[in-house]
Protein backbone atom coordinates (compact mmCIF):
# COMPACT_ATOMS: atom_id res chain seq x y z
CA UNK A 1 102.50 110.37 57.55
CA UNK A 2 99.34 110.81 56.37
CA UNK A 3 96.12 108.91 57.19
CA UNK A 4 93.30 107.14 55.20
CA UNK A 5 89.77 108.91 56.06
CA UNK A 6 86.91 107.00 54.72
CA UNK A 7 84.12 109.06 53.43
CA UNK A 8 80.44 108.34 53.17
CA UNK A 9 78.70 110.25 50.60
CA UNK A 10 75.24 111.51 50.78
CA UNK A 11 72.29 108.97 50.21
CA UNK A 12 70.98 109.34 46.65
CA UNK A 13 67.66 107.93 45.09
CA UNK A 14 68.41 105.79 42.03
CA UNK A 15 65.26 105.59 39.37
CA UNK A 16 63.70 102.03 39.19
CA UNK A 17 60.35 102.50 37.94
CA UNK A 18 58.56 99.36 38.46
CA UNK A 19 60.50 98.27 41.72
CA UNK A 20 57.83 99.53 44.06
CA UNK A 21 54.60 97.33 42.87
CA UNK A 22 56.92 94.48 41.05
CA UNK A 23 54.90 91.23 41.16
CA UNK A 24 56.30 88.17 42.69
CA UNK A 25 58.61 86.05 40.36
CA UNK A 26 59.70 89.04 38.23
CA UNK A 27 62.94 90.94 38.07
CA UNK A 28 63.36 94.61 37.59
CA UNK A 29 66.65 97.03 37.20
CA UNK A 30 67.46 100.33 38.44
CA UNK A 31 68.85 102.89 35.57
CA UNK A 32 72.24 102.77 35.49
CA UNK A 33 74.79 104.53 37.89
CA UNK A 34 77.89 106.03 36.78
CA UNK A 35 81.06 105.77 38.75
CA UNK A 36 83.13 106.95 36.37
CA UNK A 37 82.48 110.77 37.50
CA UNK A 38 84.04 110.82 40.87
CA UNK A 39 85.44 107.98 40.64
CA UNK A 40 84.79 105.98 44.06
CA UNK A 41 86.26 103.19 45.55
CA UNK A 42 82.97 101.68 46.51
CA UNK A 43 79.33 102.15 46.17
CA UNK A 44 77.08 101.49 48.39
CA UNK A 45 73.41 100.37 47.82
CA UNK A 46 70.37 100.30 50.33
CA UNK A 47 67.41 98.96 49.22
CA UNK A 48 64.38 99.46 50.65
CA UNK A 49 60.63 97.56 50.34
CA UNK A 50 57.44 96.17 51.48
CA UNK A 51 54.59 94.37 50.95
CA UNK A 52 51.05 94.60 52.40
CA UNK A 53 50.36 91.17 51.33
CA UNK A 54 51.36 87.86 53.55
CA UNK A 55 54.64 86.88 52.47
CA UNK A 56 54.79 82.78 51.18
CA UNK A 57 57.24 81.34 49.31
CA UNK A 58 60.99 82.30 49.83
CA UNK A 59 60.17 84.94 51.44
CA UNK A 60 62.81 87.14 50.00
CA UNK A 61 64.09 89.73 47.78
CA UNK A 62 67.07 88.97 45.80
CA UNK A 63 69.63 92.06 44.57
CA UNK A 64 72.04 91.46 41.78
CA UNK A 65 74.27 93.90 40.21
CA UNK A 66 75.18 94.21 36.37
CA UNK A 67 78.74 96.05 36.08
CA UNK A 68 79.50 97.76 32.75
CA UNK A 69 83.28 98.63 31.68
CA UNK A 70 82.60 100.73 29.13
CA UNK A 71 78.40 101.79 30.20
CA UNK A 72 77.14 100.51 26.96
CA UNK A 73 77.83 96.32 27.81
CA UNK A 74 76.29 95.31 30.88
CA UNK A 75 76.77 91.61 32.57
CA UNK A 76 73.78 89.27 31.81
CA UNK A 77 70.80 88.20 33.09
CA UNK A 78 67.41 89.24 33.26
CA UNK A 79 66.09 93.04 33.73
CA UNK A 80 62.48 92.19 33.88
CA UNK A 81 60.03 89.55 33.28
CA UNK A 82 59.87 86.15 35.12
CA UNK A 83 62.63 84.63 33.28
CA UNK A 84 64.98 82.77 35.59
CA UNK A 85 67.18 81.01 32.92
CA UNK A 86 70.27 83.51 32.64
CA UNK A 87 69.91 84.22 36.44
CA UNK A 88 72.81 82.42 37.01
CA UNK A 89 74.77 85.53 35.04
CA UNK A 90 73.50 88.42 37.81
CA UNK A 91 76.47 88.73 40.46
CA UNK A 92 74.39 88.52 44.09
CA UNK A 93 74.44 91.26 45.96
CA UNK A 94 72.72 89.75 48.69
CA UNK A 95 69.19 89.12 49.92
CA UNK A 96 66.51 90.77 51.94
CA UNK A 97 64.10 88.93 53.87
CA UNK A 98 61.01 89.57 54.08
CA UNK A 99 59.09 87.57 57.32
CA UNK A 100 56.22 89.77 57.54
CA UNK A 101 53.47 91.96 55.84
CA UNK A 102 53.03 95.80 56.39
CA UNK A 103 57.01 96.41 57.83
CA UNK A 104 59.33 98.42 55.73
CA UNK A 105 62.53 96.17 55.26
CA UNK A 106 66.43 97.45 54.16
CA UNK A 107 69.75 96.34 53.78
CA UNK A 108 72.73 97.73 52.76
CA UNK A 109 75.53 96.44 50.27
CA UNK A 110 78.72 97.31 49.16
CA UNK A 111 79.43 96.35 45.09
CA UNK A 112 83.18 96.75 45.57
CA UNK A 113 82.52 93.97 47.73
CA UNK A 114 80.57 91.96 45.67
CA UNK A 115 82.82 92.52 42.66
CA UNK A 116 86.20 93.35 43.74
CA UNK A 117 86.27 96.50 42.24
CA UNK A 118 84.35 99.57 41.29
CA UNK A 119 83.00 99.46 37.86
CA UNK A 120 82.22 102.17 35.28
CA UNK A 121 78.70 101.90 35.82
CA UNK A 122 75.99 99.49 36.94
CA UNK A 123 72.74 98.63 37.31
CA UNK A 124 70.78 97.05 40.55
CA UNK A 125 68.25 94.10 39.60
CA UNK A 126 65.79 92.91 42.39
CA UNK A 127 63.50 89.52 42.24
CA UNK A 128 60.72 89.39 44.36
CA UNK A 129 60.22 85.91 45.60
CA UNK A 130 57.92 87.02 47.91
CA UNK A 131 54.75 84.86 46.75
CA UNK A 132 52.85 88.52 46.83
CA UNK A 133 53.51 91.84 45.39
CA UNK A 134 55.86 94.63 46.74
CA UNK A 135 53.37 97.66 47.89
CA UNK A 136 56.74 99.97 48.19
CA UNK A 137 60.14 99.70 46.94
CA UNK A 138 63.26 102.30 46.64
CA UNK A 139 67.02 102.05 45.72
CA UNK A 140 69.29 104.60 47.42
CA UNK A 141 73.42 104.05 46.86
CA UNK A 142 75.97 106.19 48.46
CA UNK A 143 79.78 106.65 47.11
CA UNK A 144 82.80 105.68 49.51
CA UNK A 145 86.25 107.87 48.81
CA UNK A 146 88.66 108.05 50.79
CA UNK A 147 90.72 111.73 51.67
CA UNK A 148 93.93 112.44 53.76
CA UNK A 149 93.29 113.27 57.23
């Protein structure tokens, strides 16, 4: 009988140009990541970021993801700017929070999770509703397979 080994791919930077100085009430997205190559059965996504500033507000960074079937039509919701009203579209991935200034904070999260599948691609969108600007920011996702063992 053979067994189920889960697999953790290695940790991979994925391109989001503005995430690392984006301004409090704004949104920015990551590029989009294909699945469709190896065909996972879960990504997962660690986000990473910090502010020098004092935190106010929520206190938080917000990540969505945007799932594509096809890699050409993505869910809703915003990408950038500080337009909130098709917010409601983004599928949570969860929240970071952010208590403190000058401390590197990162979470982890799984889309097949937050989905209930893994999609042909997707993008990550972050909101910082920090009340201050991120000083650093990075999106890393890993693949999860499974193999015989």
């Amino acid at each position: 009988m053979a067994v189920s080994k889960q697999v953790l791919g290695s940790r991979t930077s994925l391109t989001s140009s503005s995430f690392s100085t984006l301004a409090s009430g704004n949104y920015c997205a990551s590029s989009a990541y294909n699945c469709a190559t190896n065909e996972p059965h879960d990504v997962i996504v660690e986000v990473e970021c910090a502010t020098t500033g004092t935190p106010a507000s929520n206190k938080q960074v917000v990540v969505f993801v945007k799932e594509s079937l096809d890699g050409t039509n993505f869910r809703s919701g915003p990408e950038s700017g500080s337009t909130t009203t098709d917010e409601r579209n983004l599928q949570l991935l969860g929240v970071i929070p952010m208590n403190s200034s000058s401390t590197t904070q990162r979470a982890t999260f799984s889309v097949a999770n937050a989905l209930g599948y893994c999609p042909d691609q997707f993008k990550i969108v972050c909101k910082n509703e920090l009340g201050v600007a991120l000083t650093s920011g990075a999106i890393y996702t890993a693949e999860v397979s499974y193999s015989a063992s």
